[in-house]
N, C-alpha and C. Protein backbone atom coordinates (compact mmCIF):
# COMPACT_ATOMS: atom_id res chain seq x y z
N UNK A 1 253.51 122.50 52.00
CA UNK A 1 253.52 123.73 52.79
C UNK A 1 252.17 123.95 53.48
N UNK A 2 251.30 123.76 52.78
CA UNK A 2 249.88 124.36 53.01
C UNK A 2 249.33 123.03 54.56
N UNK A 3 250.26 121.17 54.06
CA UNK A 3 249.43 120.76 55.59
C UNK A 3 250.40 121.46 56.98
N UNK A 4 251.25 122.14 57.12
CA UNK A 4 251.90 122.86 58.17
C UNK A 4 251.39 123.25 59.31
N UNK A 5 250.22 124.33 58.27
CA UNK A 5 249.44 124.85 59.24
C UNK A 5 248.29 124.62 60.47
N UNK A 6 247.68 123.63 59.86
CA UNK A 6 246.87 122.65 60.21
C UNK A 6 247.73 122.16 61.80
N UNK A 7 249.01 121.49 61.79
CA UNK A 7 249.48 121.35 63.34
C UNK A 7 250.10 122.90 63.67
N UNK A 8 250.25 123.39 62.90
CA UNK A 8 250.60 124.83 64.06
C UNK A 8 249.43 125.26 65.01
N UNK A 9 248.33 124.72 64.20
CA UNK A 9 246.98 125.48 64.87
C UNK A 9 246.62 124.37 66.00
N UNK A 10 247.15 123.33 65.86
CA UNK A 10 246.90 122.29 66.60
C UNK A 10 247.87 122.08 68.19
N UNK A 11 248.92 122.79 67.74
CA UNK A 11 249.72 122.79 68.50
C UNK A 11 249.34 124.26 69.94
N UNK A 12 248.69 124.96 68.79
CA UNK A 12 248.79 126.54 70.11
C UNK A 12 246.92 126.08 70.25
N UNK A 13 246.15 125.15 70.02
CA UNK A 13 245.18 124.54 70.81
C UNK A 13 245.71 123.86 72.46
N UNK A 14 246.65 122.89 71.69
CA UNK A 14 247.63 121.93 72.61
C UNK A 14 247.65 122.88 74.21
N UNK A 15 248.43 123.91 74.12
CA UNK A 15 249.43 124.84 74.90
C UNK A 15 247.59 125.97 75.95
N UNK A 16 247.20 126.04 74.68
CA UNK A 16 246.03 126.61 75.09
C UNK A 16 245.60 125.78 76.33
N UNK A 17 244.95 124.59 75.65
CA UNK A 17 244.37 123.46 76.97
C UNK A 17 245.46 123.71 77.88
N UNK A 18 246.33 123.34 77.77
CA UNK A 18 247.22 122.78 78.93
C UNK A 18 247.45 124.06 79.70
N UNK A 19 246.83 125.28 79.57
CA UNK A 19 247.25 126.85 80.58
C UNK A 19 245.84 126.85 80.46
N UNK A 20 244.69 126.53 80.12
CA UNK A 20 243.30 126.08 81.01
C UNK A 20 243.69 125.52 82.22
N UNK A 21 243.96 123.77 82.28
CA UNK A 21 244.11 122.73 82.69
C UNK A 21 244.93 123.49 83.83
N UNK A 22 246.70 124.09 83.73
CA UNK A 22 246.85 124.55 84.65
C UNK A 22 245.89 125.69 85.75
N UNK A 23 245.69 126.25 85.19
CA UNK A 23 245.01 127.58 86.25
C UNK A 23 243.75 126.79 86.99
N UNK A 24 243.21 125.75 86.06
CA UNK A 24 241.93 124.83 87.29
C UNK A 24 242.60 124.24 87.78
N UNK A 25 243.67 123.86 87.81
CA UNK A 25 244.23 122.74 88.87
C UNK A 25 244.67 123.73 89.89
N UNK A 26 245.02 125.10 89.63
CA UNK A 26 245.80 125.90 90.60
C UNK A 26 244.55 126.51 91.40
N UNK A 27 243.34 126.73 91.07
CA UNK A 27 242.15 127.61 91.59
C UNK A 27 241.55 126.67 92.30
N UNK A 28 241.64 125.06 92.03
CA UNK A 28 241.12 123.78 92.69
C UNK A 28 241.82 123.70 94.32
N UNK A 29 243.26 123.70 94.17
CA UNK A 29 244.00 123.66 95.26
C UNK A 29 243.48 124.68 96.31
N UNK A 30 243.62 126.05 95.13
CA UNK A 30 243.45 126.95 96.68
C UNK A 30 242.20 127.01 97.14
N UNK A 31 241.09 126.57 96.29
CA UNK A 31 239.77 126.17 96.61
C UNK A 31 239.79 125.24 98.36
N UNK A 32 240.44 123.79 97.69
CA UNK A 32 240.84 122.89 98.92
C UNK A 32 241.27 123.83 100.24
N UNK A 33 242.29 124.44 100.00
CA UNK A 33 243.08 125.40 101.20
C UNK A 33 241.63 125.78 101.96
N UNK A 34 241.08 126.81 101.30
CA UNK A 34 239.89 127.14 101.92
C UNK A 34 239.28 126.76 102.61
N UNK A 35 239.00 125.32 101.78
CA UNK A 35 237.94 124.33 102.69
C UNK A 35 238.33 123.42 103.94
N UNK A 36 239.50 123.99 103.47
CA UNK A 36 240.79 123.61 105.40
C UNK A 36 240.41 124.47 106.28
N UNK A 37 240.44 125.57 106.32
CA UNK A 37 240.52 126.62 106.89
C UNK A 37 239.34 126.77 107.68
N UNK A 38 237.76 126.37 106.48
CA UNK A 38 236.55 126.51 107.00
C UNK A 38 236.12 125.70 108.34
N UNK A 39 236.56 124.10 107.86
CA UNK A 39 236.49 123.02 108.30
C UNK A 39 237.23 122.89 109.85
């Protein structure tokens, strides 16, 4: 019971990174857009 927890915590790390990872990939793009616009 007790090793369970250990990947639960591992898992909402997992989910964590990966809704980092999204929102820089999404703030990167519209970054790019910008630098269309400037350019």
């Amino acid at each position: 019971m007790g090793q369970q927890e250990p990947v639960k915590e591992f898992y909402a790390f997992g989910k964590m990174l990966r809704q980092i990872l999204r929102s820089t990939i999404r703030s990167d793009k519209n970054y790019r857009k910008v630098e269309d616009r400037l350019s």
